[in-house]
N, C-alpha and C. Protein backbone atom coordinates (compact mmCIF):
# COMPACT_ATOMS: atom_id res chain seq x y z
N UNK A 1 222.13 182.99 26.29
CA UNK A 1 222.15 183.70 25.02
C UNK A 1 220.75 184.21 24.67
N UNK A 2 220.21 185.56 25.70
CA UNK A 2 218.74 186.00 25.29
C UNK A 2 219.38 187.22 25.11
N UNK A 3 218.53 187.93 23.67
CA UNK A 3 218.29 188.91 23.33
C UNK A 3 217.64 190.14 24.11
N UNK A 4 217.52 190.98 24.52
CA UNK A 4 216.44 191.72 24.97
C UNK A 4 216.08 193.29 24.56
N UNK A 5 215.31 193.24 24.03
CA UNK A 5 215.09 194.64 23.38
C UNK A 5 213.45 195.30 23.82
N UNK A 6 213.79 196.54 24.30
CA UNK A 6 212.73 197.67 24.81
C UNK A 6 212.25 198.21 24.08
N UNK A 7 211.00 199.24 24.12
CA UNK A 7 211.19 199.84 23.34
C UNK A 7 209.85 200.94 23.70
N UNK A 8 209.59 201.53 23.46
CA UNK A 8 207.92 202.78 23.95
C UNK A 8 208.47 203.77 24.64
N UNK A 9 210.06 203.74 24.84
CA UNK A 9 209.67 205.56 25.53
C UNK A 9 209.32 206.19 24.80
N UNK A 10 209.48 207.82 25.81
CA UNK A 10 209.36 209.19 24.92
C UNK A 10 208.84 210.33 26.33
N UNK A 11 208.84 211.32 25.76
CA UNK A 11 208.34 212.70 26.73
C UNK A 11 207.04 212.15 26.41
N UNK A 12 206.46 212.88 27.94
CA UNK A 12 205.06 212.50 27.94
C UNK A 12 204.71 213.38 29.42
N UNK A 13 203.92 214.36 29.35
CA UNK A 13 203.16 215.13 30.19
C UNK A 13 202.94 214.41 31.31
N UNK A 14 203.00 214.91 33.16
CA UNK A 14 202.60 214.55 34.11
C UNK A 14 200.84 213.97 34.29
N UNK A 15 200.68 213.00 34.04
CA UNK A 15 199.70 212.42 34.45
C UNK A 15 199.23 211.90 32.64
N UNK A 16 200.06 211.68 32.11
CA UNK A 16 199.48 211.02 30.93
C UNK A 16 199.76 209.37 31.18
N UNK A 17 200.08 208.90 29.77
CA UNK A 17 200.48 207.39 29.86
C UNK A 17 201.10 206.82 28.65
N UNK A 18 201.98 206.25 29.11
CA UNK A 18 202.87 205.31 27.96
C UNK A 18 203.34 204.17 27.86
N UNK A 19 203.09 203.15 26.84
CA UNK A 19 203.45 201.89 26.96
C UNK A 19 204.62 201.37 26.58
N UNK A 20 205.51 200.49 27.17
CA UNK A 20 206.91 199.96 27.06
C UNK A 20 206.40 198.86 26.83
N UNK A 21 207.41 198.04 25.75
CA UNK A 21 206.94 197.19 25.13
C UNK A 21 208.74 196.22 25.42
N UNK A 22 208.49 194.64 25.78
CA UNK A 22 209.93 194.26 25.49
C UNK A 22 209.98 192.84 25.02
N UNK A 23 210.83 192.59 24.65
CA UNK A 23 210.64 191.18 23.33
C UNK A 23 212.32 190.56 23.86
N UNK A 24 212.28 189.24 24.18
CA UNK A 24 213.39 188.51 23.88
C UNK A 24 213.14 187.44 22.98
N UNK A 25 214.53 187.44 22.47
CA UNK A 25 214.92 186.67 21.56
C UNK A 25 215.95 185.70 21.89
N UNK A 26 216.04 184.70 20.60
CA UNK A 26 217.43 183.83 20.81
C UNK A 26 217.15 182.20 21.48
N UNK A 27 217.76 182.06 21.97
CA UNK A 27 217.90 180.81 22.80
C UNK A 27 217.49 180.76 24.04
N UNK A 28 216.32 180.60 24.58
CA UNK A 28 216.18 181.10 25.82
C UNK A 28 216.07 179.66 26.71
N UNK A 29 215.99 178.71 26.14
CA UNK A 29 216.43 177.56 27.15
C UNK A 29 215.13 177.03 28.27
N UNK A 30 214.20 177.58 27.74
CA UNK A 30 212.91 176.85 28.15
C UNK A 30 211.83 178.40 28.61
N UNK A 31 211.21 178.14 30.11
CA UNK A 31 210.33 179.59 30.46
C UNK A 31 211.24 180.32 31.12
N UNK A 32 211.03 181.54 31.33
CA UNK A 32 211.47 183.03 31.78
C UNK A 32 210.68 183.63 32.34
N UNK A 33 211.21 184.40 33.29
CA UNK A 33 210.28 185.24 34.14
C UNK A 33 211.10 186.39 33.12
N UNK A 34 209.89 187.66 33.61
CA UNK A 34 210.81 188.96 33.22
C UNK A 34 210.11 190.17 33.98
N UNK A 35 211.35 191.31 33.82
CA UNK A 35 211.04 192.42 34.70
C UNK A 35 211.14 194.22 34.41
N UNK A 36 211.10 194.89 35.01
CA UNK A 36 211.58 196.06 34.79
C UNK A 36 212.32 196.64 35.60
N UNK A 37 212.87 197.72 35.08
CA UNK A 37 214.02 198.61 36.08
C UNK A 37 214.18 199.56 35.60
N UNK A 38 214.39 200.73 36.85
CA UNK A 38 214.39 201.81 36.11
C UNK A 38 215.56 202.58 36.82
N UNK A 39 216.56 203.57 36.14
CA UNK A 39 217.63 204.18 36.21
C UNK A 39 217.61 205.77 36.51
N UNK A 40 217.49 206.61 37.22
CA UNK A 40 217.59 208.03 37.15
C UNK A 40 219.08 208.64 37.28
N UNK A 41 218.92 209.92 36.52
CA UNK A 41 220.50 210.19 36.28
C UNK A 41 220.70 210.06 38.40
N UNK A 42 222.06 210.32 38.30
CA UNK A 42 222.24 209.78 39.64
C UNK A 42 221.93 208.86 40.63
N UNK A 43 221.26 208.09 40.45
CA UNK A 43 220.45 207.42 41.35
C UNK A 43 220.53 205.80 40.87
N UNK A 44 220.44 204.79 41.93
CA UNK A 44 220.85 203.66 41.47
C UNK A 44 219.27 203.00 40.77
N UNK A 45 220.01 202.05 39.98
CA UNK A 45 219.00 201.31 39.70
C UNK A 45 217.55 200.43 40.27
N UNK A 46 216.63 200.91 40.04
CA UNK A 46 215.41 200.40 41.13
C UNK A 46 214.57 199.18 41.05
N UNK A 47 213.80 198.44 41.10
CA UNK A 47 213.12 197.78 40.41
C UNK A 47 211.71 198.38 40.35
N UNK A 48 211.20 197.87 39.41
CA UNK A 48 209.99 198.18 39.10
C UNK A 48 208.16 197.49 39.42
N UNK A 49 208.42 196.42 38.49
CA UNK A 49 208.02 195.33 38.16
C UNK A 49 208.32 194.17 37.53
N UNK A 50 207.52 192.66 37.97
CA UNK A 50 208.40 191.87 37.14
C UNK A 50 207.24 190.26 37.08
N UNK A 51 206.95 189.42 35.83
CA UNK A 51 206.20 189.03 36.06
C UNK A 51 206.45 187.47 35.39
N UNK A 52 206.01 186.52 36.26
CA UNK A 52 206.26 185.04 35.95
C UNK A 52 205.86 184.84 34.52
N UNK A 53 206.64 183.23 33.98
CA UNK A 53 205.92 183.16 32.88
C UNK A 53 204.83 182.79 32.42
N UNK A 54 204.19 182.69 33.54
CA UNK A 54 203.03 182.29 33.10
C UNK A 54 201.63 183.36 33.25
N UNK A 55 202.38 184.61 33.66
CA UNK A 55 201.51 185.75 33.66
C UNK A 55 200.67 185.94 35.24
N UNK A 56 200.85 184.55 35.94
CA UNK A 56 199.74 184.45 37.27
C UNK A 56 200.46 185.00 38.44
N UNK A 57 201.44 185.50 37.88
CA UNK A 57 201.91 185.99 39.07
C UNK A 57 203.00 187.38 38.67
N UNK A 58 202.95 188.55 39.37
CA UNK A 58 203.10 189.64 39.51
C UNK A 58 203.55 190.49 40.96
N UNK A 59 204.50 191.26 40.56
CA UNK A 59 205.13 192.34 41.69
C UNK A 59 205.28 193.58 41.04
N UNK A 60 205.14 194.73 42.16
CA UNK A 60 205.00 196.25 41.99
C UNK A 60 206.00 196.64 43.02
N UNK A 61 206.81 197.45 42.55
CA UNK A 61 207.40 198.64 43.72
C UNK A 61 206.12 199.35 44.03
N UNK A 62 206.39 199.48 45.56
CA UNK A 62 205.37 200.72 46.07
C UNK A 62 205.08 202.03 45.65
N UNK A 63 206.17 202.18 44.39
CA UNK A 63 206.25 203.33 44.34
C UNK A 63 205.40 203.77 42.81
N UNK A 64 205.54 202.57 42.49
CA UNK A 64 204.24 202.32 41.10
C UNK A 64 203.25 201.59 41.18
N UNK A 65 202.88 201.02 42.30
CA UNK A 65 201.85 200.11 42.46
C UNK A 65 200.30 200.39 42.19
N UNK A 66 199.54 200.52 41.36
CA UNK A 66 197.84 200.70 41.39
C UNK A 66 198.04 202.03 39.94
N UNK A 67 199.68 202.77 39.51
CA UNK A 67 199.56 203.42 38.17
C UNK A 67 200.09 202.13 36.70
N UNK A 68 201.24 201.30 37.49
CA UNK A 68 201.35 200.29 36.23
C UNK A 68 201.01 199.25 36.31
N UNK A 69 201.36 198.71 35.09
CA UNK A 69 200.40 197.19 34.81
C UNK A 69 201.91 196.61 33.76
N UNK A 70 202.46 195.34 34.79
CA UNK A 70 203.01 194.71 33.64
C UNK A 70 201.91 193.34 33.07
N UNK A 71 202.42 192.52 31.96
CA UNK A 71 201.42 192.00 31.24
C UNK A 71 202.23 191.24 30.41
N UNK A 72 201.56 189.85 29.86
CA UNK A 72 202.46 189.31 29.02
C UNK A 72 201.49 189.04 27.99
N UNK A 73 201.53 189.47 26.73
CA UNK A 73 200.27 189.29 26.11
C UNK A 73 201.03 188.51 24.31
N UNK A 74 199.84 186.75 24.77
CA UNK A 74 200.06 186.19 23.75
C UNK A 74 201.36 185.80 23.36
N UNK A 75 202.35 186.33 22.58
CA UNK A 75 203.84 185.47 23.21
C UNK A 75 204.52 185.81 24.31
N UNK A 76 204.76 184.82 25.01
CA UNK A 76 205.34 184.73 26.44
C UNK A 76 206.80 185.47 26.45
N UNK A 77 207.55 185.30 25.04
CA UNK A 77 208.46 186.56 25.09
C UNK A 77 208.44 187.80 24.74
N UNK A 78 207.32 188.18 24.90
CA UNK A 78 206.89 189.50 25.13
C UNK A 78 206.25 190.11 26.25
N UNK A 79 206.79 191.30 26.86
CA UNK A 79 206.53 192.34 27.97
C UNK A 79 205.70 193.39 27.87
N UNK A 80 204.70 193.61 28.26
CA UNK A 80 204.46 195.28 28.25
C UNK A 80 204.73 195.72 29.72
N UNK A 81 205.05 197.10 29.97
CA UNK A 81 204.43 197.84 31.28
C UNK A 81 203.62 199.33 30.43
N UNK A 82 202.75 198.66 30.98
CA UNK A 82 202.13 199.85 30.97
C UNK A 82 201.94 201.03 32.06
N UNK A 83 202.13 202.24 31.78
CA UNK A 83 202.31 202.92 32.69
C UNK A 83 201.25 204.56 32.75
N UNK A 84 200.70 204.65 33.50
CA UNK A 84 199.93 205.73 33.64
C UNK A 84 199.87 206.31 34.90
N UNK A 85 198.86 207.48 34.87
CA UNK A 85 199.20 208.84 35.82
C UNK A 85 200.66 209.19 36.17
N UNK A 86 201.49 208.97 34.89
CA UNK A 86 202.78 209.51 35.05
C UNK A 86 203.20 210.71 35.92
N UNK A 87 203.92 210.37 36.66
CA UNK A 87 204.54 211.31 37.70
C UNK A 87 205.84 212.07 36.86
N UNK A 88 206.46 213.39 37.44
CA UNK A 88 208.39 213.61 36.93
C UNK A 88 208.91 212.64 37.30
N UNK A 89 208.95 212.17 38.76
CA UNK A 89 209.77 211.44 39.31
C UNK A 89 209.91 210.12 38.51
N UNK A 90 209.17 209.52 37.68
CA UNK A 90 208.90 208.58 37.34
C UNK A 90 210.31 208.33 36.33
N UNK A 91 210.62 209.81 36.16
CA UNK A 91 211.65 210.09 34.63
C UNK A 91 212.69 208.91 34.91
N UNK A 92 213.41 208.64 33.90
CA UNK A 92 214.75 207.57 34.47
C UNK A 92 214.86 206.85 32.70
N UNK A 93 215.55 205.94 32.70
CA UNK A 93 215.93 205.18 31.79
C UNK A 93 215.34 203.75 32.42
N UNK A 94 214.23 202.79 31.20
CA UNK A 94 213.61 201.75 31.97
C UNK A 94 214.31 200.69 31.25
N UNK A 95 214.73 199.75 31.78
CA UNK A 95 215.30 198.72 31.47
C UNK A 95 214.28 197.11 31.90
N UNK A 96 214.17 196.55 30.41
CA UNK A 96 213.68 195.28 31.13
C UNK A 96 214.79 193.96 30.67
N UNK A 97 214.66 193.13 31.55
CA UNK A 97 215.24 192.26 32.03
C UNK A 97 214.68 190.56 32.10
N UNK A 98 215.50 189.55 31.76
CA UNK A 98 215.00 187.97 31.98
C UNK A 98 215.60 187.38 32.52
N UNK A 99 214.99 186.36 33.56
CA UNK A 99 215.76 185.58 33.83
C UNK A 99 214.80 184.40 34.29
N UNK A 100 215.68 183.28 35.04
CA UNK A 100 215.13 182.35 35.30
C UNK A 100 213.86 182.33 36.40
N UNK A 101 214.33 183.10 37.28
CA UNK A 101 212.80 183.54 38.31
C UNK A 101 213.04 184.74 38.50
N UNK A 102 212.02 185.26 38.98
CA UNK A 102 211.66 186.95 39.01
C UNK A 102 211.88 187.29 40.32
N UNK A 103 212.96 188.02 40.91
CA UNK A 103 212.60 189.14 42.21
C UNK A 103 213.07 190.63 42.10
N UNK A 104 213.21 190.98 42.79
CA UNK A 104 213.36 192.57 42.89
C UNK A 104 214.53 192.72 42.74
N UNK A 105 215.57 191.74 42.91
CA UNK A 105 217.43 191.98 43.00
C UNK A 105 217.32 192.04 41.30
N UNK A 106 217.84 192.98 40.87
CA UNK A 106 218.62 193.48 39.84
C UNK A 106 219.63 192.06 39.23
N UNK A 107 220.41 190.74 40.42
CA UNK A 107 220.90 190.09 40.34
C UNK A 107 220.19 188.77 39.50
N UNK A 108 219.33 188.35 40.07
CA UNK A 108 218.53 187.42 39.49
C UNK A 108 217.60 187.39 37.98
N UNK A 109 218.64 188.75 37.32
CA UNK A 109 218.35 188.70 35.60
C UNK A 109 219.98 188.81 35.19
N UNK A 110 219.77 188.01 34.43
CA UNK A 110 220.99 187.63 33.30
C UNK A 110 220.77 188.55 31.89
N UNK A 111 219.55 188.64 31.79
CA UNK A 111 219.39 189.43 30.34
C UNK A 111 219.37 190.12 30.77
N UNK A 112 219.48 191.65 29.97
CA UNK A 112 219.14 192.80 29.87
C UNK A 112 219.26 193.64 28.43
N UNK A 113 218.22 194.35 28.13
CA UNK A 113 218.33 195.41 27.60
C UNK A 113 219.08 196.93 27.51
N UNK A 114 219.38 197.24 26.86
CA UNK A 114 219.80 198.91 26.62
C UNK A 114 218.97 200.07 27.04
N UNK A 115 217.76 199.32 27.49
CA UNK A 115 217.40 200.53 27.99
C UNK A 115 216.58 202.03 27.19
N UNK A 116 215.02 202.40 27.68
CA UNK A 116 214.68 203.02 27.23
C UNK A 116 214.07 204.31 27.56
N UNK A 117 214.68 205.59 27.31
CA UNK A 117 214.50 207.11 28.08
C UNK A 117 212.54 207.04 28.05
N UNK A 118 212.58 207.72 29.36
CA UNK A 118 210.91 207.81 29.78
C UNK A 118 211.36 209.54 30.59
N UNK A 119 210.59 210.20 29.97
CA UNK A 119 210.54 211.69 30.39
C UNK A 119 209.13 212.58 30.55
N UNK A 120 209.24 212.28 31.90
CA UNK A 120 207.99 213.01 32.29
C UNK A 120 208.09 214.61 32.71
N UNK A 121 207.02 214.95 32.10
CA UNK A 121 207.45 216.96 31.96
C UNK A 121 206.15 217.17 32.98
N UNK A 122 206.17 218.22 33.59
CA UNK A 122 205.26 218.93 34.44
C UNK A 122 204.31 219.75 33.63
C-alpha cells in the first residue's frame, strides 16, 4: 500500500534541463529502493534509472548515462531525476516506481505512478 506520485514534466528545448521530482507515501513497510521509466508513444516501456535506499548505490541506462542524475535528497521517500542535455528522443511519459530492491525489470516495482509527459522540442 505505497502511494507514488511524479511530478516536473513539461516541454523543454533540445539540450536544456528538467527536474522530476517523486514522493511515496502510505505504508511502505520499512526501506525502498526506487526508479524510473520511461514510455514513448509506441514503444515499450524502458528503464531509466533507479536508486537504493540508501542513496550509495545507483544505475543508468546507456542511453542516459553521464546526462541524468537520480538522487534521494533528505527524505528517503523522495526521488529526483534530474535530467539534462535533453535530447527529442528523450520525449516519452516518465514513470517512477518502488519497490523492495531496484533492477532494470519493470517487474521488481510494485508501486507505480501515473506518470509524467517530458517533451523535448528541437
Amino acid at each position: 500500500q505505497v502511494q507514488v506520485v511524479e511530478s516536473g514534466g513539461g516541454l523543454v528545448q533540445a539540450g536544456g534541463s528538467l527536474r522530476l521530482s517523486c514522493a511515496a507515501s502510505g505504508r511502505t513497510g520499512g526501506t525502498f529502493a526506487m526508479g524510473w521509466f520511461r514510455q514513448a508513444p509506441g514503444k515499450a516501456r524502458e528503464f531509466v534509472a533507479h536508486i537504493s535506499w540508501s542513496g550509495d548505490s545507483t544505475r543508468y541506462a546507456d542511453s542516459v548515462k553521464g546526462r541524468f542524475i537520480i538522487s534521494r535528497e533528505g527524505a528517503k521517500n523522495t526521488v529526483f531525476l534530474q535530467m539534462n542535455s535533453l535530447k527529442p528522443e528523450d520525449t516519452a511519459v516518465y514513470y517512477c516506481a518502488a519497490g523492495q530492491i531496484a533492477t532494470m525489470s519493470p517487474s521488481s516495482f510494485d508501486s507505480w505512478g501515473q506518470g509524467t509527459q517530458v517533451t523535448v522540442s528541437s
